[in-house]
N, C-alpha and C. Protein backbone atom coordinates (compact mmCIF):
# COMPACT_ATOMS: atom_id res chain seq x y z
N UNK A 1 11.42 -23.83 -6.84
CA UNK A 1 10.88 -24.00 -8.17
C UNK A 1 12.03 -23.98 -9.16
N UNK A 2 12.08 -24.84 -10.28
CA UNK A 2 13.13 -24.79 -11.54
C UNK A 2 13.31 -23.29 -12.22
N UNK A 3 14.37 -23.29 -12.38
CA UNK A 3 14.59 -21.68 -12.77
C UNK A 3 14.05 -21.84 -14.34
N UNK A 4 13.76 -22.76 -14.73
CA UNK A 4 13.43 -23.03 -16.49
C UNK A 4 11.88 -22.72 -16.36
N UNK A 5 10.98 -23.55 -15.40
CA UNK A 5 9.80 -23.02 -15.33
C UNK A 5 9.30 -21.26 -14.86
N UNK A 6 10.14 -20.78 -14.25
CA UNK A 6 10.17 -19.55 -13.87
C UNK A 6 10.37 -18.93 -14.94
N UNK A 7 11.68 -19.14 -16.03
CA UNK A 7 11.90 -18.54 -17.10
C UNK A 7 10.77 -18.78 -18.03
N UNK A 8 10.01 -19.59 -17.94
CA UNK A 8 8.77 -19.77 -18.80
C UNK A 8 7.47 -19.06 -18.64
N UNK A 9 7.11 -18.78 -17.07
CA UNK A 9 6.39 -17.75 -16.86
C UNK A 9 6.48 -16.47 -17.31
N UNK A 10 8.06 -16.11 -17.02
CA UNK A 10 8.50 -14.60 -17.31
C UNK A 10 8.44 -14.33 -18.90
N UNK A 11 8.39 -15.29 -19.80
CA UNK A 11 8.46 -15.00 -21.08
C UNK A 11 7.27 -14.38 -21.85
N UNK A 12 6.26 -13.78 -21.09
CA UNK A 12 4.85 -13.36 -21.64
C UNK A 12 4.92 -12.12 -21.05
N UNK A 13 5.05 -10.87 -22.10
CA UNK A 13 4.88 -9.84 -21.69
C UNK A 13 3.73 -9.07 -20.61
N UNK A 14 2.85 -9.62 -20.42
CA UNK A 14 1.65 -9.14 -20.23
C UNK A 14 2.00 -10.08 -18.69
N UNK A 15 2.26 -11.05 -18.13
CA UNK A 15 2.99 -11.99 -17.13
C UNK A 15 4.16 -10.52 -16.87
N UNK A 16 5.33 -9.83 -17.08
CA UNK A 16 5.69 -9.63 -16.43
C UNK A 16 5.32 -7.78 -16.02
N UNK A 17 4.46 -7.45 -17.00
CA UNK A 17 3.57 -6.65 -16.67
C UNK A 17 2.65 -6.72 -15.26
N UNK A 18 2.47 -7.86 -15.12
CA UNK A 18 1.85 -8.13 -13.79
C UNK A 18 2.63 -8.01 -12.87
N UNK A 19 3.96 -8.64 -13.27
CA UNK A 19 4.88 -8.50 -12.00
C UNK A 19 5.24 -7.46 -11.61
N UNK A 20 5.49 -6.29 -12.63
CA UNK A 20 5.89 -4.76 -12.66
C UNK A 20 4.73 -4.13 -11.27
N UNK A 21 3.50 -4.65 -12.07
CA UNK A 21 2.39 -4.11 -11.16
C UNK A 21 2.46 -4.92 -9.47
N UNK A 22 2.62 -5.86 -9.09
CA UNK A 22 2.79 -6.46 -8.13
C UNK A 22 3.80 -5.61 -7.67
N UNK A 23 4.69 -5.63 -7.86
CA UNK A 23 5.91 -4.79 -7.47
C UNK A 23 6.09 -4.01 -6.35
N UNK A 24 4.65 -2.79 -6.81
CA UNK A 24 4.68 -1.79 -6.27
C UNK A 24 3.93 -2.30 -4.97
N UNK A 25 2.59 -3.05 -4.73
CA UNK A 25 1.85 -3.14 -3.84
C UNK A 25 0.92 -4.68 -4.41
N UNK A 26 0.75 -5.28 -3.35
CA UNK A 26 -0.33 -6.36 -3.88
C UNK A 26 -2.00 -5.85 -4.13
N UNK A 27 -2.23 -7.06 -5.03
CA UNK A 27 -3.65 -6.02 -5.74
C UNK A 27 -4.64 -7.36 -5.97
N UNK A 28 -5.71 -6.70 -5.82
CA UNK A 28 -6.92 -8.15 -6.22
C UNK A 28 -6.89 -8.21 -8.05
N UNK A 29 -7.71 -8.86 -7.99
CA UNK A 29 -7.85 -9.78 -9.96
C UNK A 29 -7.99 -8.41 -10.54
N UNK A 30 -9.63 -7.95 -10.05
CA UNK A 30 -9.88 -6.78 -10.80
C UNK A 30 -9.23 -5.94 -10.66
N UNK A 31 -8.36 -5.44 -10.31
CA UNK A 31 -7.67 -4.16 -10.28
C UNK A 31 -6.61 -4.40 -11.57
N UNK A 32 -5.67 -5.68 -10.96
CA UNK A 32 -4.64 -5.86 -12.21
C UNK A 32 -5.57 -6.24 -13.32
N UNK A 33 -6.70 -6.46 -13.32
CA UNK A 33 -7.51 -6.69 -15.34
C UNK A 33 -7.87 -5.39 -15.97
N UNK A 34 -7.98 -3.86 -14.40
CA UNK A 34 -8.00 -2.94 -14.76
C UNK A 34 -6.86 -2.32 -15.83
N UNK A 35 -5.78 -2.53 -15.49
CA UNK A 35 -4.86 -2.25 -16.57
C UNK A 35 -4.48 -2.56 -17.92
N UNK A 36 -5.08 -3.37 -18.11
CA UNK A 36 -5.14 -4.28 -19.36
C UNK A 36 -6.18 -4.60 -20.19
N UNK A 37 -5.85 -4.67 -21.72
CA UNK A 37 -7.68 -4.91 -22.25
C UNK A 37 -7.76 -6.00 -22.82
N UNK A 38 -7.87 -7.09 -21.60
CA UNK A 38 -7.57 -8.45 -21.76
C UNK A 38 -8.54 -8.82 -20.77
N UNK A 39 -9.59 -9.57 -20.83
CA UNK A 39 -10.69 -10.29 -20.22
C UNK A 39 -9.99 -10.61 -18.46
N UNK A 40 -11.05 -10.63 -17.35
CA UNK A 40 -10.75 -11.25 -16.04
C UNK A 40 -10.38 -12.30 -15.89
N UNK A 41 -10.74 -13.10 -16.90
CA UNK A 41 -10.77 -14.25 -16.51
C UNK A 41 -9.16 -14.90 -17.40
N UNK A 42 -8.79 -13.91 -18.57
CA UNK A 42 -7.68 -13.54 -19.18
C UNK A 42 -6.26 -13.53 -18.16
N UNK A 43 -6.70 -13.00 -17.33
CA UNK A 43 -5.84 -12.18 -16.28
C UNK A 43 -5.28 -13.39 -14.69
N UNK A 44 -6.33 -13.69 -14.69
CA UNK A 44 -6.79 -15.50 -13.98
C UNK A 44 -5.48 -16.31 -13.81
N UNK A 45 -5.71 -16.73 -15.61
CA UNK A 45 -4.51 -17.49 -16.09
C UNK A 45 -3.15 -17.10 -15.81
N UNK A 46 -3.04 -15.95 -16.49
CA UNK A 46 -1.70 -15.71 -16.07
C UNK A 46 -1.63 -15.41 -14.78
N UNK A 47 -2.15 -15.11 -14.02
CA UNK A 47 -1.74 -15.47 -12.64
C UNK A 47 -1.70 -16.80 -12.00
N UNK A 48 -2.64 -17.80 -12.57
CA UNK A 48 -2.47 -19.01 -12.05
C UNK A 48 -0.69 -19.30 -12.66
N UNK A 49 -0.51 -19.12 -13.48
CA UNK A 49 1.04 -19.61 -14.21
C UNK A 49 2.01 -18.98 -13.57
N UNK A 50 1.66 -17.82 -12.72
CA UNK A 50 2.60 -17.20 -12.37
C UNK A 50 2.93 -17.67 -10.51
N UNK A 51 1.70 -17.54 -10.21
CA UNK A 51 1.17 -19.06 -9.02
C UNK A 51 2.30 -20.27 -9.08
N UNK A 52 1.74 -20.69 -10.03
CA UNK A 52 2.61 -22.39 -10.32
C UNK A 52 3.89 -22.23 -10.31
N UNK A 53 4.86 -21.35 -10.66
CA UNK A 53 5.89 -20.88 -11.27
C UNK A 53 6.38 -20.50 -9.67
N UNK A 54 5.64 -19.90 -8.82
CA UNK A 54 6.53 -19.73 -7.25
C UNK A 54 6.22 -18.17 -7.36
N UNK A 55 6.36 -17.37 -8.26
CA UNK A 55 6.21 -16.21 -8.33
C UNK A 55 5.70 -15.26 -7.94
N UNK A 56 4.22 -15.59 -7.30
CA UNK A 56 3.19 -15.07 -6.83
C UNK A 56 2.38 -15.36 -5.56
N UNK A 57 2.04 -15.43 -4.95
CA UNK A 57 1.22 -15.74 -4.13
C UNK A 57 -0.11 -15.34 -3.84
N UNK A 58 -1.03 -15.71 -3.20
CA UNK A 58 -2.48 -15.03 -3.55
C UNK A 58 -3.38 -15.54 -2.16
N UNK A 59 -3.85 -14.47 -1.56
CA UNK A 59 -4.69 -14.47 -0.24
C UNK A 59 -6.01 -14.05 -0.44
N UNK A 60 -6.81 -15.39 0.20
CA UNK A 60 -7.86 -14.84 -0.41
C UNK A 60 -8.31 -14.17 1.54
N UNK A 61 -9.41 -12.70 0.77
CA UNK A 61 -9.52 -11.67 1.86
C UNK A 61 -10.85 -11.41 1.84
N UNK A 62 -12.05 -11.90 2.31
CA UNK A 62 -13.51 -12.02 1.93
C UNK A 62 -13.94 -12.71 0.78
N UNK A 63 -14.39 -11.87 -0.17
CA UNK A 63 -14.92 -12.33 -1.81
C UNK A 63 -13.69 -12.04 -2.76
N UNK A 64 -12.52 -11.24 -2.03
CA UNK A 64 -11.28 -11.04 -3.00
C UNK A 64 -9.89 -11.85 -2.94
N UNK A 65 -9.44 -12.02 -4.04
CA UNK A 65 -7.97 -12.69 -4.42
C UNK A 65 -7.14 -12.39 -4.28
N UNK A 66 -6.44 -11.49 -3.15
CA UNK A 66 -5.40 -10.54 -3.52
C UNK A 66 -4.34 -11.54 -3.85
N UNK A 67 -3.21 -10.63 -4.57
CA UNK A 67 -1.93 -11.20 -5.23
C UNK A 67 -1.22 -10.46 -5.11
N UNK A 68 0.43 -11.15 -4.51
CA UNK A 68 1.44 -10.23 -3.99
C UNK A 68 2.82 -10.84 -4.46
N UNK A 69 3.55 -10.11 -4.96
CA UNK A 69 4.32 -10.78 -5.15
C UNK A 69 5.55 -11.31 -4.41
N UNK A 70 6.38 -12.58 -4.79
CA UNK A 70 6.74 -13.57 -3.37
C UNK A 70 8.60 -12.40 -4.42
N UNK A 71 9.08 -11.68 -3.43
CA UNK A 71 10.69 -11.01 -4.35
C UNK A 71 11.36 -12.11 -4.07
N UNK A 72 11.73 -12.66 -2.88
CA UNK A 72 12.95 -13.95 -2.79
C UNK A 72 12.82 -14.90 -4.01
N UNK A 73 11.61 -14.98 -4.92
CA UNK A 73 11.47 -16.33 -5.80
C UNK A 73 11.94 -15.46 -6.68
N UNK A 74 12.47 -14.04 -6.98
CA UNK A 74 13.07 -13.82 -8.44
C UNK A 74 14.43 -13.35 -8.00
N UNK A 75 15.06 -13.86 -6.95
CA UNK A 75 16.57 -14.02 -6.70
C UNK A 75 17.30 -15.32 -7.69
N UNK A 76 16.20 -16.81 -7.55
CA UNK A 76 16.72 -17.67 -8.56
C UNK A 76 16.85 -17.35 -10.09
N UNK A 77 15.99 -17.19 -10.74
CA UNK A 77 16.38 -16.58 -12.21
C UNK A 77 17.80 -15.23 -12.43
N UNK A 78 17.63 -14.52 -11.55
CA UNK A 78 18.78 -13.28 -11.44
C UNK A 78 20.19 -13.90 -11.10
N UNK A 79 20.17 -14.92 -10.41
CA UNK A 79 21.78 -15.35 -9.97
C UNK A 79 21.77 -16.65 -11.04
N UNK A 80 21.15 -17.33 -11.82
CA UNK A 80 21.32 -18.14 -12.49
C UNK A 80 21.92 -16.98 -14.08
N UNK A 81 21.18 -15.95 -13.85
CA UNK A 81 21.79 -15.05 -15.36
C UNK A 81 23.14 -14.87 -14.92
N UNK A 82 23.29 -14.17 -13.62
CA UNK A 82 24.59 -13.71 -13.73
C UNK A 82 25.57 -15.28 -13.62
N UNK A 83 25.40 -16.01 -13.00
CA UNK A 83 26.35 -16.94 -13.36
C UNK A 83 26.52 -17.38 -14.44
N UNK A 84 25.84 -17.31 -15.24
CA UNK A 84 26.05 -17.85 -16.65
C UNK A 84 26.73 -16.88 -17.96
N UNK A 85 26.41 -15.83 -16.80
CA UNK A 85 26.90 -14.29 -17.95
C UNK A 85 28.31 -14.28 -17.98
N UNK A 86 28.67 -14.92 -16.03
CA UNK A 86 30.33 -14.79 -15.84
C UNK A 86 31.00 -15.87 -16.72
N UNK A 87 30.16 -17.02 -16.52
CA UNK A 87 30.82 -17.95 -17.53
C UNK A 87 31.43 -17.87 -18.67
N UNK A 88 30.40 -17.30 -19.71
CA UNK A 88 30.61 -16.44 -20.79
C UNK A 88 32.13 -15.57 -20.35
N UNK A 89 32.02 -14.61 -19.98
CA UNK A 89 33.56 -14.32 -19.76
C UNK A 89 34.83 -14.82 -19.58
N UNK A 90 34.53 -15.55 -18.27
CA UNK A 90 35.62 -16.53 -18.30
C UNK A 90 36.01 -17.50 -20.03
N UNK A 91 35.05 -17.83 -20.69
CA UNK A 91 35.22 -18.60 -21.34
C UNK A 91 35.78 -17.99 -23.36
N UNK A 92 36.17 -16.74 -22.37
CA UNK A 92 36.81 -16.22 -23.80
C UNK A 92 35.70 -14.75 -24.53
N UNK A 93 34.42 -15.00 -23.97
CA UNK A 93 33.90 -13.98 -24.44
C UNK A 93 34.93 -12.11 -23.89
N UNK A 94 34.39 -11.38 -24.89
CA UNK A 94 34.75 -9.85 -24.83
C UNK A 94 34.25 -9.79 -23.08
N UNK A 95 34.85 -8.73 -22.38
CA UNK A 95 34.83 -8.31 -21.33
C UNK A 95 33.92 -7.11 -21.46
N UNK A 96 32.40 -7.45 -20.50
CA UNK A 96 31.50 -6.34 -20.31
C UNK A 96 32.20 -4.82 -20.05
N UNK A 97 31.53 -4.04 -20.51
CA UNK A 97 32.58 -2.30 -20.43
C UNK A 97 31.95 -2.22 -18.35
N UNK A 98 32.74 -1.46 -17.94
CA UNK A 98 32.56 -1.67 -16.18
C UNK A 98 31.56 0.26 -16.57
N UNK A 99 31.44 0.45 -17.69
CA UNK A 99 30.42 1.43 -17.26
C UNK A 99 28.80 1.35 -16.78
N UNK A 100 28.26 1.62 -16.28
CA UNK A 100 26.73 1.51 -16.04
C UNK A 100 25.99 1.58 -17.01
N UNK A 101 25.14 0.72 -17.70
CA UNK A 101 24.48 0.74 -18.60
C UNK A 101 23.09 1.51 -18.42
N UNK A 102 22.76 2.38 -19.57
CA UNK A 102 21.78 3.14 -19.25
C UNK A 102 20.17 2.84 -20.09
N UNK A 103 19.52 2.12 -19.24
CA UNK A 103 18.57 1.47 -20.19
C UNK A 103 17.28 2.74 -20.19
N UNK A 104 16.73 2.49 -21.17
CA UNK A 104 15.60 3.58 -21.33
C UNK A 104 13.81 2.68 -21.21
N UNK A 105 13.39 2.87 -20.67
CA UNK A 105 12.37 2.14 -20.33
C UNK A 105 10.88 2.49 -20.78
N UNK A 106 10.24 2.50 -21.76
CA UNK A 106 9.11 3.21 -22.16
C UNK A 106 7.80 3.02 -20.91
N UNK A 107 7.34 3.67 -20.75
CA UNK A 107 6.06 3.61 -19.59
C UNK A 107 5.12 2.79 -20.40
N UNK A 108 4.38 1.72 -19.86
CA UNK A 108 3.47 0.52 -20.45
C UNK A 108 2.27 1.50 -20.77
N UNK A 109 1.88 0.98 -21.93
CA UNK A 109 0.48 1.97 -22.17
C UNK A 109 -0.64 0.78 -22.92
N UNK A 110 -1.50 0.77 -22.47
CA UNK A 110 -2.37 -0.26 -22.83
C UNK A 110 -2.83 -0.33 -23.68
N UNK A 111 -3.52 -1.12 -25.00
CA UNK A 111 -4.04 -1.02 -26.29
C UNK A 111 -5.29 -0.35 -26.18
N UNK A 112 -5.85 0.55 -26.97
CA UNK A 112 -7.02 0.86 -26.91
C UNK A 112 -7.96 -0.03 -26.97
N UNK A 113 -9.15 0.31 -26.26
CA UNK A 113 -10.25 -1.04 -25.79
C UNK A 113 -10.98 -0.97 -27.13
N UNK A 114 -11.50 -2.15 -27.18
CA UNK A 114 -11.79 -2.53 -28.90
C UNK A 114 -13.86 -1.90 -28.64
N UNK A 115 -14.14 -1.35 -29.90
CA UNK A 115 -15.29 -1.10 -30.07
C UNK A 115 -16.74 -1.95 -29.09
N UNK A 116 -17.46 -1.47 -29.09
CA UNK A 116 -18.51 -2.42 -28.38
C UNK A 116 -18.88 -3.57 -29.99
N UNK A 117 -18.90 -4.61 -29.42
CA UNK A 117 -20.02 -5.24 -30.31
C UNK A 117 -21.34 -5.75 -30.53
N UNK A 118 -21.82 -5.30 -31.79
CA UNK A 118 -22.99 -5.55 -31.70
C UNK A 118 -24.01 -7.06 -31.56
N UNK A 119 -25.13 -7.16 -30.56
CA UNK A 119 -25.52 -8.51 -30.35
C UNK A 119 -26.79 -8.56 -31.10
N UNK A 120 -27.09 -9.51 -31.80
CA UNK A 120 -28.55 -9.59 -32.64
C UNK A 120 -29.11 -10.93 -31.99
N UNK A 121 -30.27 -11.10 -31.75
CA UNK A 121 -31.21 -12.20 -30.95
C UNK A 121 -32.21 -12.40 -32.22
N UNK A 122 -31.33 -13.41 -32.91
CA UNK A 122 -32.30 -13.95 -33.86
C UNK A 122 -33.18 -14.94 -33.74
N UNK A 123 -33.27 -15.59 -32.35
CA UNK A 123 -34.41 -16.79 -31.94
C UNK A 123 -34.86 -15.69 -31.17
C-alpha cells in the first residue's frame, strides 16, 4: 500500500486510537465502539479506511467482525519517516541531540456521552 494513503488513514485521531486499541489484542466492532462516544456504525468507517489503507485486517468469526491489526504494514510509514528525517540531516539541518527523548503520553479518556434525547410522535 502507498505510504501517502497510509499517512492519510493515520491522520484521524480517533483512526489511530483504534490502532492503539488493536495493538494490544484484536477486538470485534462493538467492543472498539465501546470506547468511544461515536456511533457503530461511526466506528465501521474508520475501520473500513483503515481496511483500505492495509492497516487492518478483519475476520469474520460467526455473527462477529473481529479486527486485528496487520504490525508489518506500519513498518512502511516508520522507515519512510526515518529516511526522510536522515535526509534532513544530511542536508544541513541541526543534528538531533543522541539523548533519548522523553515523551509524556496522556491516557485517552473519552468525551462524556451526550444527554439522552428527547423523541415526540407528533403523527
Amino acid at each position: 500500500m502507498a505510504v501517502d494513503v497510509q499517512f492519510a488513514a493515520l491522520a484521524d485521531a480517533t483512526r489511530c486510537r483504534v490502532i492503539e486499541l488493536l495493538h494490544e489484542r484484536p477486538r470485534p466492532v462493538h467492543e472498539l465502539a465501546a470506547a468511544f462516544s461515536i456511533s457503530r456504525p461511526a466506528i465501521s468507517r474508520h475501520l473500513r479506511v483503515l481496511k483500505e489503507a492495509g492497516l487492518v485486517q478483519e475476520q469474520k468469526r460467526g455473527r462477529e467482525h473481529l479486527y486485528s491489526l496487520k504490525r508489518g504494514r506500519l513498518r512502511s510509514p516508520s522507515e519512510w519517516l526515518l529516511r526522510h528525517l536522515g535526509k534532513a540531516e544530511a542536508a544541513g539541518a541541526p543534528p538531533r541531540s543522541r539523548k533519548k527523548a522523553v515523551i509524556k503520553v496522556e491516557p485517552y479518556r473519552a468525551a462524556p456521552a451526550a444527554a439522552p434525547q428527547m423523541q415526540l410522535d407528533l403523527f
